[in-house]
C-alpha atoms as a PDB file:
ATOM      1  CA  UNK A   1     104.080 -28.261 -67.582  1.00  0.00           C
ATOM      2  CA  UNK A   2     100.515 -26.276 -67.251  1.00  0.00           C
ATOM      3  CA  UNK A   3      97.211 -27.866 -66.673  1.00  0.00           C
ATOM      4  CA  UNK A   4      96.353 -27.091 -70.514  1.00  0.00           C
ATOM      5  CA  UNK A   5      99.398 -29.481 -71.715  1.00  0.00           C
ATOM      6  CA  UNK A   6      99.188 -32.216 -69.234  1.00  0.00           C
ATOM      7  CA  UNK A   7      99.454 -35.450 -70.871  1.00  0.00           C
ATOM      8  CA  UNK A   8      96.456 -37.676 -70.529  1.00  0.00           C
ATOM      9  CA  UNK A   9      97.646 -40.421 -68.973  1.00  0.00           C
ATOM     10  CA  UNK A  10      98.445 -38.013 -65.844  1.00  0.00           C
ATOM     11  CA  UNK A  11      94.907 -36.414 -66.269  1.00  0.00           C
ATOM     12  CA  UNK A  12      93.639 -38.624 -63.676  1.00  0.00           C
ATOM     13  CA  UNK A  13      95.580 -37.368 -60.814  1.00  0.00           C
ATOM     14  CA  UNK A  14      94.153 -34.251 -60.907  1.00  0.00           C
ATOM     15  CA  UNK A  15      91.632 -35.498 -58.731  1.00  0.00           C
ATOM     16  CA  UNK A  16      94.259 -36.307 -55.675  1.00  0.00           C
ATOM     17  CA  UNK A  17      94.331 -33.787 -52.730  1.00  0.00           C
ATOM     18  CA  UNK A  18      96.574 -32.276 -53.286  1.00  0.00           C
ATOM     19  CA  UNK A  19      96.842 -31.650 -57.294  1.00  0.00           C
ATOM     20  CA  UNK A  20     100.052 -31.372 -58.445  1.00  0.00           C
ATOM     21  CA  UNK A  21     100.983 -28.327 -59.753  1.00  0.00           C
ATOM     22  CA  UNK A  22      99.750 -29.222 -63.610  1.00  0.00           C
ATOM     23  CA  UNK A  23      96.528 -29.461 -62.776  1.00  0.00           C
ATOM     24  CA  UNK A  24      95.708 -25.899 -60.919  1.00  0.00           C
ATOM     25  CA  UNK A  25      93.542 -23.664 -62.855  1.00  0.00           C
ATOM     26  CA  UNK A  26      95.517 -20.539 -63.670  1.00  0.00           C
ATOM     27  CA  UNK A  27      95.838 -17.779 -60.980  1.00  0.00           C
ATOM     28  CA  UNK A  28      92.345 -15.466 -60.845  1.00  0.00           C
ATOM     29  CA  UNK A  29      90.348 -18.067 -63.218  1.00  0.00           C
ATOM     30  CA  UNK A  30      89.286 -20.147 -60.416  1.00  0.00           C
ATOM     31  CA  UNK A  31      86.012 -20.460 -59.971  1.00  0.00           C
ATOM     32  CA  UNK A  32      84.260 -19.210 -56.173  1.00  0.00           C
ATOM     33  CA  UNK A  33      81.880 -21.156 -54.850  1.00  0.00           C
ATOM     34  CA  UNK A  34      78.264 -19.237 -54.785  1.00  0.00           C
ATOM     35  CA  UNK A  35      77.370 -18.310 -51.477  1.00  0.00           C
ATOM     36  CA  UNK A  36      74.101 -20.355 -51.706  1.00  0.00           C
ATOM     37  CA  UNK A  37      75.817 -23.764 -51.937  1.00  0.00           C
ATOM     38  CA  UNK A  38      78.496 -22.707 -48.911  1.00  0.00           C
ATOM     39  CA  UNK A  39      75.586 -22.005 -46.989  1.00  0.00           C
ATOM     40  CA  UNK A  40      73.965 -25.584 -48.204  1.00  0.00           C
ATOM     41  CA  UNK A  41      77.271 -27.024 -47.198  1.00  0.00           C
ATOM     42  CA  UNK A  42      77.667 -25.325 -43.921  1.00  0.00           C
ATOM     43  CA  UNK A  43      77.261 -27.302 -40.411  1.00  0.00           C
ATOM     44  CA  UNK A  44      73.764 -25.920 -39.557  1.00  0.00           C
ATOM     45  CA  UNK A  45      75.475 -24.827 -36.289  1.00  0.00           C
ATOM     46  CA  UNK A  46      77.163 -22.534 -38.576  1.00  0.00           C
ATOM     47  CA  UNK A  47      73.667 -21.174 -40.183  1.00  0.00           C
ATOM     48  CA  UNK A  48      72.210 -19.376 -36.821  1.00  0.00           C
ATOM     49  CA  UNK A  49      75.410 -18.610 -34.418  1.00  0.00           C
ATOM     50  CA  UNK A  50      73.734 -16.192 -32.773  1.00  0.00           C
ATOM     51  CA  UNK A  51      70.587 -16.618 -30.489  1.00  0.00           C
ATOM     52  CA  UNK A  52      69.169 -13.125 -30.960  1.00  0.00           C
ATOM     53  CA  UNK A  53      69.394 -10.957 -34.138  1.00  0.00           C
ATOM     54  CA  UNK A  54      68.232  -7.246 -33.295  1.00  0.00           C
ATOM     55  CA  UNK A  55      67.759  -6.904 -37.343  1.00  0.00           C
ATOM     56  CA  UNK A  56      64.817  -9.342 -36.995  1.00  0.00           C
ATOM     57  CA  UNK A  57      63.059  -6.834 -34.959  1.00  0.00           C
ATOM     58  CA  UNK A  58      63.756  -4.341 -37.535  1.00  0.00           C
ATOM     59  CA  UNK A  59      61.493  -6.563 -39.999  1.00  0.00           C
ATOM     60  CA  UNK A  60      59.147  -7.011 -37.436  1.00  0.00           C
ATOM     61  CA  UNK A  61      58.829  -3.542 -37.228  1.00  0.00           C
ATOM     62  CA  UNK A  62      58.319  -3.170 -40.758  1.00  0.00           C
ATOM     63  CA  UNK A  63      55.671  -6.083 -40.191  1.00  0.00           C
ATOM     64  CA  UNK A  64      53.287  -4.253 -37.914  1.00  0.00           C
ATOM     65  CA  UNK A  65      53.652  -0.996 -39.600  1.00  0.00           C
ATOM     66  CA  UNK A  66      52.592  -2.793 -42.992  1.00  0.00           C
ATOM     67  CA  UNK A  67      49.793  -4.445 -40.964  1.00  0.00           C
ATOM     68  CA  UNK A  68      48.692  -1.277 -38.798  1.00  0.00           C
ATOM     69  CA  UNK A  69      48.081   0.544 -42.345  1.00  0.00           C
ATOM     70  CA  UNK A  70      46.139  -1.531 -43.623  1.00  0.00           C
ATOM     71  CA  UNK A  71      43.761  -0.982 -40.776  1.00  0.00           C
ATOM     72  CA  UNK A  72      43.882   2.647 -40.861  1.00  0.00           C
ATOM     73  CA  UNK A  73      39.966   4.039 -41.456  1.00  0.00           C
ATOM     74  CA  UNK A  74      41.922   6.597 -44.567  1.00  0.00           C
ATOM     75  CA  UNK A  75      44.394   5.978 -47.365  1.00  0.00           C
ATOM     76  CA  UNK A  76      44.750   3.643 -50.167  1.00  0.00           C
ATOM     77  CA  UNK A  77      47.373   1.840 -47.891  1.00  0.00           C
ATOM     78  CA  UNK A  78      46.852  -1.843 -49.128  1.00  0.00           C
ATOM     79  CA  UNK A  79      49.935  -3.746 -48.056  1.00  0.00           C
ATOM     80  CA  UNK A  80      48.895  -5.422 -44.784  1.00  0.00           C
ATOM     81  CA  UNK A  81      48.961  -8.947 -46.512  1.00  0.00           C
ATOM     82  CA  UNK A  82      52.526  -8.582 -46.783  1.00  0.00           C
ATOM     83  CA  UNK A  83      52.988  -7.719 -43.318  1.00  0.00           C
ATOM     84  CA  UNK A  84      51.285 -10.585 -42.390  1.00  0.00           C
ATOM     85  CA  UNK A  85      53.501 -12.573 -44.697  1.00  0.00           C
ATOM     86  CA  UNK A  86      56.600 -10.872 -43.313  1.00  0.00           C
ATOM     87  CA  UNK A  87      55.451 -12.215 -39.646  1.00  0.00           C
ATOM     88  CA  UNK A  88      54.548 -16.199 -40.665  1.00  0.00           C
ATOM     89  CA  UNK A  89      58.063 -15.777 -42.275  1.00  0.00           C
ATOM     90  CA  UNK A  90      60.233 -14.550 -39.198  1.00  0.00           C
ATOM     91  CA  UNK A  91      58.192 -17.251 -37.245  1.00  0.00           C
ATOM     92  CA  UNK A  92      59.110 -20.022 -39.700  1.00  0.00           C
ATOM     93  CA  UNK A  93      62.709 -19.155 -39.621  1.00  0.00           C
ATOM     94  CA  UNK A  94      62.487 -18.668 -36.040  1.00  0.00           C
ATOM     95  CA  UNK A  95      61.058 -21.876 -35.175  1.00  0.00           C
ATOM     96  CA  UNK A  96      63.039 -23.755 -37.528  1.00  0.00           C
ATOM     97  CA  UNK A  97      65.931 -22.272 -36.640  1.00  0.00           C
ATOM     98  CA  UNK A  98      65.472 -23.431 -32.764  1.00  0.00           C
ATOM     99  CA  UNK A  99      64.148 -26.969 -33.796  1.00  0.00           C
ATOM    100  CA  UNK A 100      67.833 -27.233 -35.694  1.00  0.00           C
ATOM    101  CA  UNK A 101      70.175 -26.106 -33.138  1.00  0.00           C
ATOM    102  CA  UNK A 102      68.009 -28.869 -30.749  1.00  0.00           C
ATOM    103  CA  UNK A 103      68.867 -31.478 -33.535  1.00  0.00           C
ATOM    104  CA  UNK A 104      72.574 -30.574 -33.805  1.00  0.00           C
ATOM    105  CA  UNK A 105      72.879 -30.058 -30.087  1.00  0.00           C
ATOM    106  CA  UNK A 106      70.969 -33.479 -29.183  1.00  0.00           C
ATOM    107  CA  UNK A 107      70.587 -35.626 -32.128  1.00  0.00           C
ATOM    108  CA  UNK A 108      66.452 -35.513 -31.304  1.00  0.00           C
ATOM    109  CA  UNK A 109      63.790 -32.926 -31.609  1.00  0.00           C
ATOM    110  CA  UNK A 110      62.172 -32.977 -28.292  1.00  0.00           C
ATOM    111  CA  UNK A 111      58.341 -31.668 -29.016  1.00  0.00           C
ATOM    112  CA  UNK A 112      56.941 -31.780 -25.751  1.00  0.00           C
ATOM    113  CA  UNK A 113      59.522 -29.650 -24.763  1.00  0.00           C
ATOM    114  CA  UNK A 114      59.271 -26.994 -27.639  1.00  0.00           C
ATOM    115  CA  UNK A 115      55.533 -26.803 -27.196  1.00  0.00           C
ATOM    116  CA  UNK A 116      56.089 -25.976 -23.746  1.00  0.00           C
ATOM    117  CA  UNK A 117      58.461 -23.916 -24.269  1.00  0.00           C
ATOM    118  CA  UNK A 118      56.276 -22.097 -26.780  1.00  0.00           C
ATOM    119  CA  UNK A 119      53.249 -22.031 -24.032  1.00  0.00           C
ATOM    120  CA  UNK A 120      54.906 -20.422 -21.608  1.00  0.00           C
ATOM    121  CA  UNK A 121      55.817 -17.649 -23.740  1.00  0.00           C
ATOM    122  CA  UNK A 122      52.793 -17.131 -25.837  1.00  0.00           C
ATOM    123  CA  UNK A 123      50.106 -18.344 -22.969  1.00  0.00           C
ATOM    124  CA  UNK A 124      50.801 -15.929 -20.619  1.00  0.00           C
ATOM    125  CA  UNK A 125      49.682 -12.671 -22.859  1.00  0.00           C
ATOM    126  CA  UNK A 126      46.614 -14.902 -24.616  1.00  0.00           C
ATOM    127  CA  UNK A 127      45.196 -15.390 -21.518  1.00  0.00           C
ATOM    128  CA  UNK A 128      45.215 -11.511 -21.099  1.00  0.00           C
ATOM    129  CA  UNK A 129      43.790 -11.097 -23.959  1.00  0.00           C
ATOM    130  CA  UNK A 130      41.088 -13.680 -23.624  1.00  0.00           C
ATOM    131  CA  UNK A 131      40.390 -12.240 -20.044  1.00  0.00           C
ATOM    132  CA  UNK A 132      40.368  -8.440 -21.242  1.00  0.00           C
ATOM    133  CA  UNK A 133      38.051  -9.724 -23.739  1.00  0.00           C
ATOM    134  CA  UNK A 134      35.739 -11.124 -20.535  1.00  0.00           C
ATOM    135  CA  UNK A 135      35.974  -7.284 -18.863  1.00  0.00           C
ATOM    136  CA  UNK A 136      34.640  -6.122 -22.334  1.00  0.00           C
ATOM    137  CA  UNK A 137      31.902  -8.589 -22.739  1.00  0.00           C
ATOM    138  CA  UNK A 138      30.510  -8.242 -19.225  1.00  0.00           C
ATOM    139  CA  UNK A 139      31.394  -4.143 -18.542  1.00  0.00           C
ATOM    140  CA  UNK A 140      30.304  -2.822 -22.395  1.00  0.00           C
ATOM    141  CA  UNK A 141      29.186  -5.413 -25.166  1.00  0.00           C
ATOM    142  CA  UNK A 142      26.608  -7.202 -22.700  1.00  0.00           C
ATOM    143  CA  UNK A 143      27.076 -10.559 -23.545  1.00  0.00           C
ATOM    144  CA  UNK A 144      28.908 -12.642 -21.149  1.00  0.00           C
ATOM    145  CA  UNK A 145      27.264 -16.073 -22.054  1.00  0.00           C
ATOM    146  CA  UNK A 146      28.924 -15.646 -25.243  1.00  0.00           C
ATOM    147  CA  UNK A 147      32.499 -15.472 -23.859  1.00  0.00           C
ATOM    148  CA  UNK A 148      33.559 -19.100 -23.544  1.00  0.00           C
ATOM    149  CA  UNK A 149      32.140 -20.014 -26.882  1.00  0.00           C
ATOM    150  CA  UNK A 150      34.011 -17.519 -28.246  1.00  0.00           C
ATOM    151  CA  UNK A 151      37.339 -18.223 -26.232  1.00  0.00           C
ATOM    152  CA  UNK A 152      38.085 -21.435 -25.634  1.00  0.00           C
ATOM    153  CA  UNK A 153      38.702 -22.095 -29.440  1.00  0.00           C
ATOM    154  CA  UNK A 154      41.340 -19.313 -29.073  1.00  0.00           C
ATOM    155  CA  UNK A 155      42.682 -21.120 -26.061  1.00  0.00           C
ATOM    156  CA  UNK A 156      42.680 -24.285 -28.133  1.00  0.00           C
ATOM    157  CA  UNK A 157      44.611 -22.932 -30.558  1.00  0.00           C
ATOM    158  CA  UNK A 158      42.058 -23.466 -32.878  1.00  0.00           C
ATOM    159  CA  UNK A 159      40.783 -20.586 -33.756  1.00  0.00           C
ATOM    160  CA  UNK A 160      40.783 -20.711 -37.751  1.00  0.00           C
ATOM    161  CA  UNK A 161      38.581 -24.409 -37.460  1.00  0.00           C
ATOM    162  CA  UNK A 162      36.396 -22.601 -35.282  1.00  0.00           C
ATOM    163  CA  UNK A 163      35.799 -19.718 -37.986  1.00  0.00           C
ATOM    164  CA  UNK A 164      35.743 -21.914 -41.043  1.00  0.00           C
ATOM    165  CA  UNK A 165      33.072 -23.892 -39.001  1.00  0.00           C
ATOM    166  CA  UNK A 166      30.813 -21.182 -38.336  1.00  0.00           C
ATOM    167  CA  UNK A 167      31.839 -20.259 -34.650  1.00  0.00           C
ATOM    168  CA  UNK A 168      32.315 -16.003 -35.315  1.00  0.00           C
ATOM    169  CA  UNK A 169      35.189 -14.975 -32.908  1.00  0.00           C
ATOM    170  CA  UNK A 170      34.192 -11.467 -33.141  1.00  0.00           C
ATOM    171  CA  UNK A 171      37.160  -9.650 -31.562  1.00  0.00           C
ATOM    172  CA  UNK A 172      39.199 -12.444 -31.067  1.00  0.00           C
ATOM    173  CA  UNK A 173      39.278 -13.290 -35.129  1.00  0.00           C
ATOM    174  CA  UNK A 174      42.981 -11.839 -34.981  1.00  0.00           C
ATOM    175  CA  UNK A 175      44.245 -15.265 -33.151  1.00  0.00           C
ATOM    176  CA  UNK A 176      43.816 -17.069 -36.033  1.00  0.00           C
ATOM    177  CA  UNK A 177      47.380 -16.728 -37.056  1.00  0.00           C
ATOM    178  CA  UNK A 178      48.648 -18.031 -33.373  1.00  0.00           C
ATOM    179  CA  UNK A 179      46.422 -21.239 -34.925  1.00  0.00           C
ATOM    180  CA  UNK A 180      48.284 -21.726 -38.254  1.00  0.00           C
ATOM    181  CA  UNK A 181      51.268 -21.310 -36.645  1.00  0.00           C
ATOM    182  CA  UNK A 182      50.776 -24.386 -34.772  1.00  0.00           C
END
């Protein structure tokens, strides 16, 4: 007896683990799941096994060339937007990628601990920056009493408030996104 001529009042049991042989679909009509719901249905330990992808810094790449063009003084290169979308994207995935393997691992997101974490791997090469920008003020622009109002917003991590509110960053505008990450 085939799944097509099972009698109704055995119809029910199809549902037990295991079905009995009536109720299997014929062989190669089953249907496969889609790969979106096993992924949806996946442990999330299962979702990131690894801790460092090397194809991420292939997009990455891709990022900053996108970006870099757009700068470029010649050429109708116009696709730095999506650069910059590429990067807020990888550092999305990235961050939410750590803050799930903390939940699996501990049951808790600690957020002190992220955020320092995260400052003591981004901190280090702001505070270059910031200070390079201190060499430039007081060696070639001239204009050293200008320096902390424009850097301690980028310090802050605040750097897009400070430019919505009026406060130019002049060469440090590019920390915005470090801001809107946080």
């Amino acid at each position: 007896m085939d799944y097509q001529t099972a009698p109704s009042n055995q119809a029910r049991r199809c549902y037990d683990r295991p079905k009995p042989r009536w109720c299997r679909s014929p062989v190669g009509t089953r249907r496969r799941r889609s790969p979106v719901v096993e992924l949806m249905t996946a442990p999330r330990a299962d979702l990131a096994p690894a801790s460092y992808w090397p194809a991420l810094d292939g997009l990455r790449g891709v990022a900053i060339l996108l970006v870099f063009g757009f700068h470029l003084p010649f050429g109708p290169f116009r696709a730095g937007s999506y650069g910059v979308i590429l990067f807020f994207v990888l550092s999305g995935f990235l961050i939410t990628t750590i803050l799930l393997r903390e939940l699996d691992k501990n049951s808790t997101v600690n957020l002190r601990r992220f955020y320092g974490r995260r400052a003591r791997r981004l901190f280090p090469a702001l505070l270059v920056v910031v200070f390079s920008y201190l060499i430039l003020q007081l060696t070639i622009l001239g204009e050293p009493d200008q320096w902390w109002g424009r850097s301690w917003p980028v310090l802050a991590y605040i750097a897009n408030y400070a430019e919505i509110a009026g406060t130019p960053l002049f060469h440090l505008t590019h920390t915005w996104s470090l801001a809107v990450e946080e």
